[in-house]
N, C-alpha and C. Protein backbone atom coordinates (compact mmCIF):
# COMPACT_ATOMS: atom_id res chain seq x y z
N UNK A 1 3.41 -4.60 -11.95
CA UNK A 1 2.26 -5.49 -12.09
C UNK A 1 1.52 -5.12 -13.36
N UNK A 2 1.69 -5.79 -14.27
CA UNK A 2 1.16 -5.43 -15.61
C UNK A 2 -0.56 -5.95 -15.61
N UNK A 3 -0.54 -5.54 -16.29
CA UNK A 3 -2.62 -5.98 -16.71
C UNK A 3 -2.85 -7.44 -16.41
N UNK A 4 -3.29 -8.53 -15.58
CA UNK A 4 -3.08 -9.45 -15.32
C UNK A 4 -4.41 -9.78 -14.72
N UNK A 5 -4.29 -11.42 -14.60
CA UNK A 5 -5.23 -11.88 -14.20
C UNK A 5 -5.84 -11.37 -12.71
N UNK A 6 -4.17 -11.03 -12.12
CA UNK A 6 -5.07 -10.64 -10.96
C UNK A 6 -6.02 -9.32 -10.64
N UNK A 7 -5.57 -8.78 -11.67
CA UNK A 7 -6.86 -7.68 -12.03
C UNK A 7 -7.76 -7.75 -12.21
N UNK A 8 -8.01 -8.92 -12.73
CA UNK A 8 -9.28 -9.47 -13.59
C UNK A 8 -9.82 -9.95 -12.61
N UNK A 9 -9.47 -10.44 -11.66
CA UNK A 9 -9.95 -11.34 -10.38
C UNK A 9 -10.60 -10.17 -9.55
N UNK A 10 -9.67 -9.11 -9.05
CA UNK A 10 -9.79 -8.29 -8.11
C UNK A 10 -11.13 -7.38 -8.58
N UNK A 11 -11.30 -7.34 -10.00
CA UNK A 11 -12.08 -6.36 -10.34
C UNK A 11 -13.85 -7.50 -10.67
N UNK A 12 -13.70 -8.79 -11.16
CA UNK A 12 -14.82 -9.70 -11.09
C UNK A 12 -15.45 -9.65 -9.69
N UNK A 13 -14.19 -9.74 -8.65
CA UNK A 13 -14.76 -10.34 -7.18
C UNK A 13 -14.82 -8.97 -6.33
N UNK A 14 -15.55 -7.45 -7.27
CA UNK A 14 -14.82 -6.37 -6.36
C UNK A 14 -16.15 -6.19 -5.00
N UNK A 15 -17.37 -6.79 -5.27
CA UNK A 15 -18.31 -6.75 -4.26
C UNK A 15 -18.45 -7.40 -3.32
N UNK A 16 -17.71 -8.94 -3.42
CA UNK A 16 -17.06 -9.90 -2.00
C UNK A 16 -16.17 -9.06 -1.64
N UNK A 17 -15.08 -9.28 -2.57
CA UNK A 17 -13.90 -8.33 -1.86
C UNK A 17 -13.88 -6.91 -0.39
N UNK A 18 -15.02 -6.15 -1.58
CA UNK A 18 -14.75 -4.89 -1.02
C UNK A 18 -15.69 -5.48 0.71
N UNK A 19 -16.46 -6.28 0.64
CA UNK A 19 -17.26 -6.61 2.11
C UNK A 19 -16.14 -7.31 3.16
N UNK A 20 -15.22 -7.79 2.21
CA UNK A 20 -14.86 -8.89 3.12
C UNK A 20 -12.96 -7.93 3.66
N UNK A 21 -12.78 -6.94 2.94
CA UNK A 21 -12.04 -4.99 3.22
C UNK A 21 -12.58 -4.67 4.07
N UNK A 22 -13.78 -4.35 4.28
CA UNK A 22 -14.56 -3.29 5.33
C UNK A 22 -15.24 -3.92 6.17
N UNK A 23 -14.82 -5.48 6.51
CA UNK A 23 -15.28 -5.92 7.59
C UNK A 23 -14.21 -5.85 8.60
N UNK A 24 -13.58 -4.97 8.05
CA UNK A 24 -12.28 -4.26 9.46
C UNK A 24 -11.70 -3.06 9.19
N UNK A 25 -11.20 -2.60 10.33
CA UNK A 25 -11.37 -0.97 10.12
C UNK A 25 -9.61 -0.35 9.70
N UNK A 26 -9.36 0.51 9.36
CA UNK A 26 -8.01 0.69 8.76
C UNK A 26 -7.27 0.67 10.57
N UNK A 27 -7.85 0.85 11.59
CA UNK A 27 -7.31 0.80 12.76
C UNK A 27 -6.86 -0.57 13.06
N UNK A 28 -7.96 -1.27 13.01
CA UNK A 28 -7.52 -2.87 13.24
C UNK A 28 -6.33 -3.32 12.40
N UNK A 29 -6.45 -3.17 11.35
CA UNK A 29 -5.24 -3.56 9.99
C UNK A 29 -4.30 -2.97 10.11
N UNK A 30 -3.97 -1.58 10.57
CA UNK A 30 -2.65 -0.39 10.67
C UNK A 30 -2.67 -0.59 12.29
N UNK A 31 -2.49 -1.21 13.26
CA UNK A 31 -2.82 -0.64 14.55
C UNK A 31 -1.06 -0.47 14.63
N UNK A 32 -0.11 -1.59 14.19
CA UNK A 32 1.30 -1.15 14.60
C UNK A 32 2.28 0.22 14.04
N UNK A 33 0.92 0.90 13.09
CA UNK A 33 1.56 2.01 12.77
C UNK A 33 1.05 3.52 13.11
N UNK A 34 0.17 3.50 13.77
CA UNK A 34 -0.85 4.42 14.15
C UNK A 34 0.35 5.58 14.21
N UNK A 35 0.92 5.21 15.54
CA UNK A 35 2.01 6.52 16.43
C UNK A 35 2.58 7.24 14.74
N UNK A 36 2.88 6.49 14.36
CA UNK A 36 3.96 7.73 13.00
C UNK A 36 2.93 8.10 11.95
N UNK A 37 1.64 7.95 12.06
CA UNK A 37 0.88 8.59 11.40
C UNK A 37 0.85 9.86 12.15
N UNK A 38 0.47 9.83 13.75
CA UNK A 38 0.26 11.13 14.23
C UNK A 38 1.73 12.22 14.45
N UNK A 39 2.78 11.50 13.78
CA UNK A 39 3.88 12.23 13.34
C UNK A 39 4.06 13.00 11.80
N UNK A 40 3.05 12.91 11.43
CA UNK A 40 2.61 13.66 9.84
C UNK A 40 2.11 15.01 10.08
N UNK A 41 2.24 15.61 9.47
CA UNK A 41 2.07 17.03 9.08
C UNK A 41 0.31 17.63 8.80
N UNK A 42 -0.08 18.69 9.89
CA UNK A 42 -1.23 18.30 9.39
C UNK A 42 -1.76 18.84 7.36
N UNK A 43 -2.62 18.20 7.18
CA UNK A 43 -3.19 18.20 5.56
C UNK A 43 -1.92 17.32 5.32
N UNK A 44 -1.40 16.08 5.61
CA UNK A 44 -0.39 15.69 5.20
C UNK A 44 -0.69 14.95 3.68
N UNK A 45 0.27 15.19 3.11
CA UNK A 45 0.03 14.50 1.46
C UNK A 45 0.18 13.13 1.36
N UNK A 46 -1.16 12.03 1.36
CA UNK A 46 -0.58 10.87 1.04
C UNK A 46 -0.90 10.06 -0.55
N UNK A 47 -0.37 8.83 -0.46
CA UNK A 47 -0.94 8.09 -1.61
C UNK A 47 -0.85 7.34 -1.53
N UNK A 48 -2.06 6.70 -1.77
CA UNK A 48 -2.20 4.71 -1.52
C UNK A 48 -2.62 3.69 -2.47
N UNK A 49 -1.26 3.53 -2.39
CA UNK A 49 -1.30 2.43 -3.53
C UNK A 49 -1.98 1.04 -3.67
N UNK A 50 -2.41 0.55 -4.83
CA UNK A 50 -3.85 -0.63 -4.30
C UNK A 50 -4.78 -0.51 -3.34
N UNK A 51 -5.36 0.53 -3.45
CA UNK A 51 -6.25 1.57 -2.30
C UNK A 51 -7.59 0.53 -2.06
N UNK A 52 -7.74 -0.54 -3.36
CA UNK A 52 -8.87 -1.33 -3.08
C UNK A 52 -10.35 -1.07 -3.31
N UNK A 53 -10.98 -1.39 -2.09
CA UNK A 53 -12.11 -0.62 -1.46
C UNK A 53 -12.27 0.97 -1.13
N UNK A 54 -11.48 1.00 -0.76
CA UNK A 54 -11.03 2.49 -0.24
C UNK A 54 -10.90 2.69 1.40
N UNK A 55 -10.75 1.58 1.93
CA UNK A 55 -11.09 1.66 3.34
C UNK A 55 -9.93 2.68 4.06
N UNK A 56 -9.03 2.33 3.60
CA UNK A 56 -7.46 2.87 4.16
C UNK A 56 -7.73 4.13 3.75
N UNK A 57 -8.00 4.86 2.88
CA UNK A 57 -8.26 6.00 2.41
C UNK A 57 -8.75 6.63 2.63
N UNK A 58 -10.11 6.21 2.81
CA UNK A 58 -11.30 7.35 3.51
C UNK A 58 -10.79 7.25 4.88
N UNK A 59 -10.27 6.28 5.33
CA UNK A 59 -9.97 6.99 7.11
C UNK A 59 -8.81 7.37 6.90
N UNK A 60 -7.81 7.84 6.31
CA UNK A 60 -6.60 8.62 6.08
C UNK A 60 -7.62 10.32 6.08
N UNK A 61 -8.64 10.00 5.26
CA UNK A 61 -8.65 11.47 4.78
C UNK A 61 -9.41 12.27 5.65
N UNK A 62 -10.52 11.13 6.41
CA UNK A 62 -10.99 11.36 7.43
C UNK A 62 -10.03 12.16 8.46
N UNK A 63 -9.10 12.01 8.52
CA UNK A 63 -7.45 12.68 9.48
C UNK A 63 -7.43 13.59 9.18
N UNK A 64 -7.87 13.98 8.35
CA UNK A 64 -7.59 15.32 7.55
C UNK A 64 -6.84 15.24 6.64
N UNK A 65 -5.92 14.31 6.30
CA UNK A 65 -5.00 14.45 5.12
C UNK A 65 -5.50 13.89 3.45
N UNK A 66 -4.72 14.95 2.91
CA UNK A 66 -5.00 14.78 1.44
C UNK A 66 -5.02 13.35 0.67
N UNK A 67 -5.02 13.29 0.02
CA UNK A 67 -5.38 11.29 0.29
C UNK A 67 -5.74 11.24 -1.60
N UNK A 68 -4.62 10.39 -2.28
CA UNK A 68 -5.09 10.33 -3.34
C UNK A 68 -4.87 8.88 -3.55
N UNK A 69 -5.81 7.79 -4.49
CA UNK A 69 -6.09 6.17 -4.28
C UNK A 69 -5.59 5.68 -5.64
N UNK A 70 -4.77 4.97 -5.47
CA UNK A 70 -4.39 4.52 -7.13
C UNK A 70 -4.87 2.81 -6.83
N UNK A 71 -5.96 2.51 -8.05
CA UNK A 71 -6.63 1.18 -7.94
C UNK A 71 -6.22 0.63 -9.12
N UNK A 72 -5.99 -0.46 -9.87
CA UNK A 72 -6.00 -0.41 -11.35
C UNK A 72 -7.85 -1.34 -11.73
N UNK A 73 -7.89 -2.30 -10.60
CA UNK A 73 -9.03 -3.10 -10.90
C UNK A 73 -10.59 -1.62 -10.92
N UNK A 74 -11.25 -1.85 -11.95
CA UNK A 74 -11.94 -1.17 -12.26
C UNK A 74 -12.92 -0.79 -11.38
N UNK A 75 -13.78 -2.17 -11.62
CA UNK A 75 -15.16 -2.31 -10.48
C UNK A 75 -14.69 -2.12 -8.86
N UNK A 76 -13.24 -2.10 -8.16
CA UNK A 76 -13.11 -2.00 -6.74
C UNK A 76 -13.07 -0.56 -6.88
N UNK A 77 -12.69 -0.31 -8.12
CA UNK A 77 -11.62 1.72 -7.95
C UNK A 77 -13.74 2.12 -8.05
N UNK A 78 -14.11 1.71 -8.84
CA UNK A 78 -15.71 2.32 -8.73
C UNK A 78 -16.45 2.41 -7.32
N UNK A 79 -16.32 1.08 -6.55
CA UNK A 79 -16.94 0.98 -5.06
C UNK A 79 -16.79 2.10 -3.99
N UNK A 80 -14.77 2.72 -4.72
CA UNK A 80 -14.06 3.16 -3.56
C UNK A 80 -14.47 4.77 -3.55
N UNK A 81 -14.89 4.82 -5.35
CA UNK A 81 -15.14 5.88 -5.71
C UNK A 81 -16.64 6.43 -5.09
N UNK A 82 -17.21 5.79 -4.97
CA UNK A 82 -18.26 6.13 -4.59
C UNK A 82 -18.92 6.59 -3.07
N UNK A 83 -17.73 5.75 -2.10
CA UNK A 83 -17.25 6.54 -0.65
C UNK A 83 -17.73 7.31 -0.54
N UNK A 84 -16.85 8.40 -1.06
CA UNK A 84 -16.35 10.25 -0.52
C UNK A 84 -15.82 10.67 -1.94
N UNK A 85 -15.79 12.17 -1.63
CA UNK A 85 -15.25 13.04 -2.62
C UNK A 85 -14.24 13.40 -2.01
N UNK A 86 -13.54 13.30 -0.93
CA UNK A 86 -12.44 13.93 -0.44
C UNK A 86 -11.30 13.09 -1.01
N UNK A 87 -11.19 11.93 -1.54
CA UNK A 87 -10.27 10.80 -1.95
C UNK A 87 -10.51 10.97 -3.54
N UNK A 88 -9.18 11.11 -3.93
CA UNK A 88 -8.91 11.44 -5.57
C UNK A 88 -8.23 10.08 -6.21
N UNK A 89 -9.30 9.84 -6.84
CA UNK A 89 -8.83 8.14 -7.28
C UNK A 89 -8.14 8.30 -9.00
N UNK A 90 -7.22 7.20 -9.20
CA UNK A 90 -6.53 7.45 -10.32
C UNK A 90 -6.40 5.97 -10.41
N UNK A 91 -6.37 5.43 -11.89
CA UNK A 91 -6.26 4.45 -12.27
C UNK A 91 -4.59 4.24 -13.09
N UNK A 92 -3.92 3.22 -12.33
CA UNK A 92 -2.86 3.61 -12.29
C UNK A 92 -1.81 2.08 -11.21
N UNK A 93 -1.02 1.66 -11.73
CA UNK A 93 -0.08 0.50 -11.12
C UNK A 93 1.21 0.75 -10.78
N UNK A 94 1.41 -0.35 -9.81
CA UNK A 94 3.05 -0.55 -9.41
C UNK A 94 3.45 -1.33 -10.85
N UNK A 95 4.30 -1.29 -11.21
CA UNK A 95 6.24 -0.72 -10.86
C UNK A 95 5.97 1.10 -10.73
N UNK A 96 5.12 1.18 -12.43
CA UNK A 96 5.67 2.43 -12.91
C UNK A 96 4.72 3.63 -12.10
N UNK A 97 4.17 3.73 -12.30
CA UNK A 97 2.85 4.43 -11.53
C UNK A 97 3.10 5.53 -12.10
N UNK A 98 2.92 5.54 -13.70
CA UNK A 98 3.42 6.86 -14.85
C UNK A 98 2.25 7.70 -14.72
N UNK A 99 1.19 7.83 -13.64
CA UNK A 99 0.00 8.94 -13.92
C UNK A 99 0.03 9.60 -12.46
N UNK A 100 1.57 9.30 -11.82
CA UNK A 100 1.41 10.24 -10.36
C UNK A 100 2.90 10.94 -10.48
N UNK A 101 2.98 11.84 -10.04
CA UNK A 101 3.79 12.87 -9.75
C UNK A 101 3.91 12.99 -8.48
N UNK A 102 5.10 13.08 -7.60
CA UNK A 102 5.22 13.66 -6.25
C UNK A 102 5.34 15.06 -5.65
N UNK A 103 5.34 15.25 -4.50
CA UNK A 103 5.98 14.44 -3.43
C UNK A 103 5.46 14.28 -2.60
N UNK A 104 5.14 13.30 -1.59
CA UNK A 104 4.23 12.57 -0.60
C UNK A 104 4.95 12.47 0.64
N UNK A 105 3.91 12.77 1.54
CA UNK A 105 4.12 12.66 3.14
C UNK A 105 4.22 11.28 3.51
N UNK A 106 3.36 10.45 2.88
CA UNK A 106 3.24 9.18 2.90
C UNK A 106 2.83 8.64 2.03
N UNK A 107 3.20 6.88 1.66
CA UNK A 107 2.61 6.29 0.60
C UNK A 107 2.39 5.11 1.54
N UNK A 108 1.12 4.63 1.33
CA UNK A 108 1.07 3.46 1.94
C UNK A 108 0.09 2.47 0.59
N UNK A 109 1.39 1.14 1.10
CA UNK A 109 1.03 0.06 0.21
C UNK A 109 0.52 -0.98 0.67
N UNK A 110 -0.86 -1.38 1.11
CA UNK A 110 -1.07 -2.57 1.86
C UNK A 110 -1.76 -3.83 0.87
N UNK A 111 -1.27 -5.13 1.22
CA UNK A 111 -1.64 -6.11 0.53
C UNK A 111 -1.37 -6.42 -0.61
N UNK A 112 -0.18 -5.74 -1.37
CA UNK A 112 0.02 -5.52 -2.75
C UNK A 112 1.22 -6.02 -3.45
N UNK A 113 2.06 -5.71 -2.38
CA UNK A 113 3.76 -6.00 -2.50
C UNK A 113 3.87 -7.50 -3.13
N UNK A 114 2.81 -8.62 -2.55
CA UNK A 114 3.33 -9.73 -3.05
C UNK A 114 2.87 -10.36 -4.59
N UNK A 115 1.82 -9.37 -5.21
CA UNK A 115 1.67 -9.74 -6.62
C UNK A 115 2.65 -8.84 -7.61
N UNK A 116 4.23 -8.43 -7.17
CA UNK A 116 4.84 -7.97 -7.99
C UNK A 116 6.04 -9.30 -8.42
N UNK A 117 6.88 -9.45 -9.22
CA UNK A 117 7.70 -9.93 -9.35
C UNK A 117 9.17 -9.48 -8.59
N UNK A 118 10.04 -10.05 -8.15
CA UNK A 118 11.42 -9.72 -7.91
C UNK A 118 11.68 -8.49 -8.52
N UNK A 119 11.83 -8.32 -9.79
CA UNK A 119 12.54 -7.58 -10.54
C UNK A 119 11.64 -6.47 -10.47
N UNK A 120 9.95 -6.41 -10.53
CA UNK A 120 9.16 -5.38 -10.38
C UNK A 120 9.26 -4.86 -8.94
N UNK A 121 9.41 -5.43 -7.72
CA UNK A 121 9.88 -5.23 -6.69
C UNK A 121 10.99 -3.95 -6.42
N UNK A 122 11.73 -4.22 -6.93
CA UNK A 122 12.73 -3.21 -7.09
C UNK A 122 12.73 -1.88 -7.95
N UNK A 123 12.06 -2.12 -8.89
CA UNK A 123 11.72 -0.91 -9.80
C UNK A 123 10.48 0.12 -9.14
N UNK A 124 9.88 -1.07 -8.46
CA UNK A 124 8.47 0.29 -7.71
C UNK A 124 9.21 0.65 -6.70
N UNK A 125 10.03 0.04 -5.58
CA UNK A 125 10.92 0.53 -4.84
C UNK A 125 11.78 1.85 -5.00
N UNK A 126 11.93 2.02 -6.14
CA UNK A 126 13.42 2.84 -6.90
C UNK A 126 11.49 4.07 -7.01
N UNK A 127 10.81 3.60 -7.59
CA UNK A 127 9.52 4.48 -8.23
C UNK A 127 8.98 5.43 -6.58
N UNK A 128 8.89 4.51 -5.63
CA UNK A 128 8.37 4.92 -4.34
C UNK A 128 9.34 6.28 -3.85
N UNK A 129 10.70 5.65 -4.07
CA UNK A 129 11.28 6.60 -3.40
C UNK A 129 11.67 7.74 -3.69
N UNK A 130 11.66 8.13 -5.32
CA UNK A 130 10.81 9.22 -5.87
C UNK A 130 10.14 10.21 -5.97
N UNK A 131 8.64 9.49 -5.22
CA UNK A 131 7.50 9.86 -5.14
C UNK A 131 7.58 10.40 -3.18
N UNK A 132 8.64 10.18 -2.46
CA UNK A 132 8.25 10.44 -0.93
C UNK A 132 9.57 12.33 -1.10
N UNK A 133 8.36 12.68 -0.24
CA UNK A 133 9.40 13.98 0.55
C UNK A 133 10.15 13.74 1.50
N UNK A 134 11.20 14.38 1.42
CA UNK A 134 12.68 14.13 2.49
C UNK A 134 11.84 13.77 3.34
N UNK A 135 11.94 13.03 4.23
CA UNK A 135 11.37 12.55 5.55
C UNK A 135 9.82 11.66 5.51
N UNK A 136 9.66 11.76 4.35
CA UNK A 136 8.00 11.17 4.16
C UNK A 136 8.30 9.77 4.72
N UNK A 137 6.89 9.05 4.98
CA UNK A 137 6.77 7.50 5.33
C UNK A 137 6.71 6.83 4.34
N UNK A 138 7.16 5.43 4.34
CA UNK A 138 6.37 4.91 3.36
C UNK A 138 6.24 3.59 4.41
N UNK A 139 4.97 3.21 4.31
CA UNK A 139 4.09 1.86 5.60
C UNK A 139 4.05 0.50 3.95
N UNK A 140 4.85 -0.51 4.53
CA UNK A 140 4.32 -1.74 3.51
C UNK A 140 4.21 -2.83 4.02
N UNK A 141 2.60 -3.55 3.91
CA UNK A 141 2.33 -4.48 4.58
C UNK A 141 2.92 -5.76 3.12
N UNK A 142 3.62 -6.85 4.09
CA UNK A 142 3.87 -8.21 3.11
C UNK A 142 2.75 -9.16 3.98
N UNK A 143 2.15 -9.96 2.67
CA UNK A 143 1.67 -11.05 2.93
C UNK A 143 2.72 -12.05 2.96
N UNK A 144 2.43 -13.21 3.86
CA UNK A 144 3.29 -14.43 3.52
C UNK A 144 2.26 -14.82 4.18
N UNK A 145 1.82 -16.50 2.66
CA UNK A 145 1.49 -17.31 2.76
C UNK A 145 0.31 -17.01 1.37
N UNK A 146 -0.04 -18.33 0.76
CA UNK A 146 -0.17 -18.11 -1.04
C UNK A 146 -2.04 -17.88 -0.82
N UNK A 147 -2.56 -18.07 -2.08
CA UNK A 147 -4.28 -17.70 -2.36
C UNK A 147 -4.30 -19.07 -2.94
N UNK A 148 -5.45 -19.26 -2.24
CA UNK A 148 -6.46 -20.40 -3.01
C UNK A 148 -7.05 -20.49 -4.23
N UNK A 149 -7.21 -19.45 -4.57
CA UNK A 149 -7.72 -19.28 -5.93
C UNK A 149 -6.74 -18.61 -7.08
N UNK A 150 -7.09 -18.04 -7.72
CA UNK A 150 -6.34 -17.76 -9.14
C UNK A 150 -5.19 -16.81 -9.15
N UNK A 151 -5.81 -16.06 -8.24
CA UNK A 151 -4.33 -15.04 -8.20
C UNK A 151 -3.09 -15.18 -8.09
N UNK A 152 -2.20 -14.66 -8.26
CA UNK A 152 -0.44 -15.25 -8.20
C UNK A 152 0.11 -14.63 -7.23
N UNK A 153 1.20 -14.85 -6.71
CA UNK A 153 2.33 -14.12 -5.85
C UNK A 153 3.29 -14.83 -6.12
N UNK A 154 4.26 -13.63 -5.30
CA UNK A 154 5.67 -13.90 -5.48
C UNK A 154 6.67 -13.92 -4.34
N UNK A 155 7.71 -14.48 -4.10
CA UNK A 155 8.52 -14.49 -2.83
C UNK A 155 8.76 -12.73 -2.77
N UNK A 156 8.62 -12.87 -1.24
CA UNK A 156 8.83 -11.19 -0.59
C UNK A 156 9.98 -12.01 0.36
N UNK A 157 10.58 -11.18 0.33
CA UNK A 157 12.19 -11.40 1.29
C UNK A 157 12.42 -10.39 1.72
N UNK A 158 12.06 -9.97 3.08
CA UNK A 158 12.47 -8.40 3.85
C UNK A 158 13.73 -7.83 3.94
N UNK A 159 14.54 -8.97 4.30
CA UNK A 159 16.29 -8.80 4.29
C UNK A 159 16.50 -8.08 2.75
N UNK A 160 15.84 -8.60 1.42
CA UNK A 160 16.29 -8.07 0.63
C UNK A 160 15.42 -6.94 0.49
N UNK A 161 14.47 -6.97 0.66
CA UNK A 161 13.83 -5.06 0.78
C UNK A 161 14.37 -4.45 1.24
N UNK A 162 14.45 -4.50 2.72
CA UNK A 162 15.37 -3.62 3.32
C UNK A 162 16.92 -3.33 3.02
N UNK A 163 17.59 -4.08 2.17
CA UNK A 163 18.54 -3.45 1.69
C UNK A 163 18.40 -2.74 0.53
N UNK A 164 17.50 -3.40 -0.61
CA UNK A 164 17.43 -2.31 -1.52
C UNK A 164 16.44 -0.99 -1.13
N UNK A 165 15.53 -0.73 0.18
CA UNK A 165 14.91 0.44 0.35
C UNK A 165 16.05 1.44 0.73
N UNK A 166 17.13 0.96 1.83
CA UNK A 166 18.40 1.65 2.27
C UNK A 166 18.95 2.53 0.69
N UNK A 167 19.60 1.48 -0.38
CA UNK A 167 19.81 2.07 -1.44
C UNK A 167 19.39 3.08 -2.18
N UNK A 168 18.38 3.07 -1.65
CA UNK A 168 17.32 4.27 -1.97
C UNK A 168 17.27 5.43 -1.25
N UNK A 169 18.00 5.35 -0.02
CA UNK A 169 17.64 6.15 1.07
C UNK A 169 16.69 6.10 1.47
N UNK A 170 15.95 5.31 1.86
CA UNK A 170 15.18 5.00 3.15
C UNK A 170 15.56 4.27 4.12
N UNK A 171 15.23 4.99 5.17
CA UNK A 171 15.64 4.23 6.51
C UNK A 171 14.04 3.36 6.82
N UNK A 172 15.12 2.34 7.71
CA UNK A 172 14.05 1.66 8.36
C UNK A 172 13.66 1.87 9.69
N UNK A 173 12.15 2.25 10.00
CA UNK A 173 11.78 2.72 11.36
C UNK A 173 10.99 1.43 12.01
N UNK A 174 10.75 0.50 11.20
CA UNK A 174 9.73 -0.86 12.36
C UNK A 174 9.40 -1.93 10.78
N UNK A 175 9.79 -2.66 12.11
CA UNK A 175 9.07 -4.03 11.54
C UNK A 175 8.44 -5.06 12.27
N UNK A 176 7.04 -5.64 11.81
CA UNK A 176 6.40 -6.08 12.84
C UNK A 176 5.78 -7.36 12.47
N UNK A 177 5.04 -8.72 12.93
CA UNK A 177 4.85 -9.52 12.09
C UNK A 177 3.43 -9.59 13.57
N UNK A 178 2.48 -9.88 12.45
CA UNK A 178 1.20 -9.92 13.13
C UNK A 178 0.38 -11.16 11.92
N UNK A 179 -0.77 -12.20 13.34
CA UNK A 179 -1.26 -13.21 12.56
C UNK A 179 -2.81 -12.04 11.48
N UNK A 180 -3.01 -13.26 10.50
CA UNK A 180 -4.34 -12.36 9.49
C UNK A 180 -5.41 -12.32 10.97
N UNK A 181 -5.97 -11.10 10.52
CA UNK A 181 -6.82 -10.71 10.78
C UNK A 181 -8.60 -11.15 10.95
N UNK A 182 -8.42 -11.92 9.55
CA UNK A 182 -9.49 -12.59 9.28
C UNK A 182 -9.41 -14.47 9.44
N UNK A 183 -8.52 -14.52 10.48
CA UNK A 183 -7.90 -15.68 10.81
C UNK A 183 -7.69 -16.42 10.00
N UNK A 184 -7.52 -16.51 9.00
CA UNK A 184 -6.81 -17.54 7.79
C UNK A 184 -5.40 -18.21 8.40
N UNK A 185 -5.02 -19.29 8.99
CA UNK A 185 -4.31 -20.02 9.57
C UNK A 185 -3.11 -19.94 8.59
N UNK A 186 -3.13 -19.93 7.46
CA UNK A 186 -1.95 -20.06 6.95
C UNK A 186 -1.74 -18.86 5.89
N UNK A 187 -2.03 -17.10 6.64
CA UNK A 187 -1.64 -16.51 5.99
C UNK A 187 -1.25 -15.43 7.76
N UNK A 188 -0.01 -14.75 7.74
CA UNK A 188 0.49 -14.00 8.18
C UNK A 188 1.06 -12.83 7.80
N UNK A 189 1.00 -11.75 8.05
CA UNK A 189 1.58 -10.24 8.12
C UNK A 189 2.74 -9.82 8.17
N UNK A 190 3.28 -8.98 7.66
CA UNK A 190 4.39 -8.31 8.21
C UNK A 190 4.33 -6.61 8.10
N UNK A 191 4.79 -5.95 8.60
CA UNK A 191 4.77 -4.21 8.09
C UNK A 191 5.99 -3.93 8.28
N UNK A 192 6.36 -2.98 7.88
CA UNK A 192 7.50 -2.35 7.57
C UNK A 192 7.08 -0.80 7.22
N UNK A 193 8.02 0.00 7.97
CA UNK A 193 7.93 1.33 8.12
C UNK A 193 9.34 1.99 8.01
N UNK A 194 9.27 3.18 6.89
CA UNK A 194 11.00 3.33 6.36
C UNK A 194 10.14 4.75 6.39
N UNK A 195 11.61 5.84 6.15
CA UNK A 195 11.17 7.29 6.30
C UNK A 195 12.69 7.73 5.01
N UNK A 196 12.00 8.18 4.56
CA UNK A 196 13.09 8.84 3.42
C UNK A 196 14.21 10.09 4.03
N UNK A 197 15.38 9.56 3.95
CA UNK A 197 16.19 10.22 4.53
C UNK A 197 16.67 11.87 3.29
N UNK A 198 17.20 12.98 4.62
CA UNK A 198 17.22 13.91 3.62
C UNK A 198 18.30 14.03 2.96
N UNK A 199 18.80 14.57 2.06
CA UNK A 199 19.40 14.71 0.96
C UNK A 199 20.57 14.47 1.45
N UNK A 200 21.02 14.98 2.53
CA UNK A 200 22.63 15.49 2.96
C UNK A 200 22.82 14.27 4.06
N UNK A 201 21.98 13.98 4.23
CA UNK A 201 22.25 12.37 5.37
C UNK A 201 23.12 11.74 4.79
């Protein structure tokens, strides 16, 4: 996701945004993944990509785990920043995400997957799996269904994720399809939960 409008959007609209983030709790939004969080290690190492607001974050770190937020939109990474000090924010994007180093217990990507392209799709994929420790999680929520306003997306096709995450060695542990949250009739959920297999698998 290169420097783009939808940055420009995310970071103009980061004070609706971030209200209209934290008018639900990372429980409500993660509830089909809770159980394999409490399968993490405690101080487990995560990183969350398009961290936003910071909502997902501060209650990650709240867990106790290490918790570092990669935002690229400016004014949301400022809101999120201003939280907590326990959350280490870095300015920083999918594909390449050239200002993080691994290795992670978990990476979780929510809401993000669908402003990449096909081809960027696969390269943060190849980048994610990288960045996870033998066995780490990685949680990715897909939107399906488009924005009213300016921002762009792109077709997400799970059949083809899930084969190129396999390629990668990740296994797949769940997939789940849940309606929005904020009842938007014509936008729906999906998650997906893969665990990086170890070396000799």
């Amino acid at each position: 996701m290169t420097k783009s409008r939808n940055i420009d959007f995310y970071s103009a609209n980061a004070l609706r945004l971030a209200e209209q983030y934290d008018s639900l709790t990372f429980e409500q939004v993660h509830a089909d993944c809770l159980s394999w969080l409490e399968q993490l290690p405690a101080g487990a190492l995560v990183l969350d990509i398009g961290a936003g607001s910071g909502r997902d974050a501060l209650a990650l770190a709240k867990r106790g785990m290490q918790v570092t937020a990669v935002e690229p939109a400016e004014k949301l990474r400022t809101i999120g920043e201003a939280k907590s000090e326990k959350v280490t924010w870095i300015n920083d994007m999918l594909p390449t995400l050239s200002h993080i180093s691994g290795g992670y217990d978990l990476i979780l990507i929510s809401a993000v997957w669908m402003h990449l392209t096909p081809a960027q799709q696969h390269q943060a994929l190849v980048r994610i799996a990288q960045l996870l420790k033998p066995n780490g999680l990685w949680i990715v929520s897909l939107r399906h269904g488009g924005f009213d306003d300016i921002r762009e997306s792109h077709p997400q096709r799970d059949e083809q994720l899930i084969k190129q995450a396999q390629q990668c060695g990740l296994e797949l542990l769940q997939s789940t399809h849940d309606k929005d949250q904020l009842k938007r009739s014509r936008v729906n959920w999906q998650t997906l939960a893969f665990r990086r297999l170890e070396e000799d698998s």
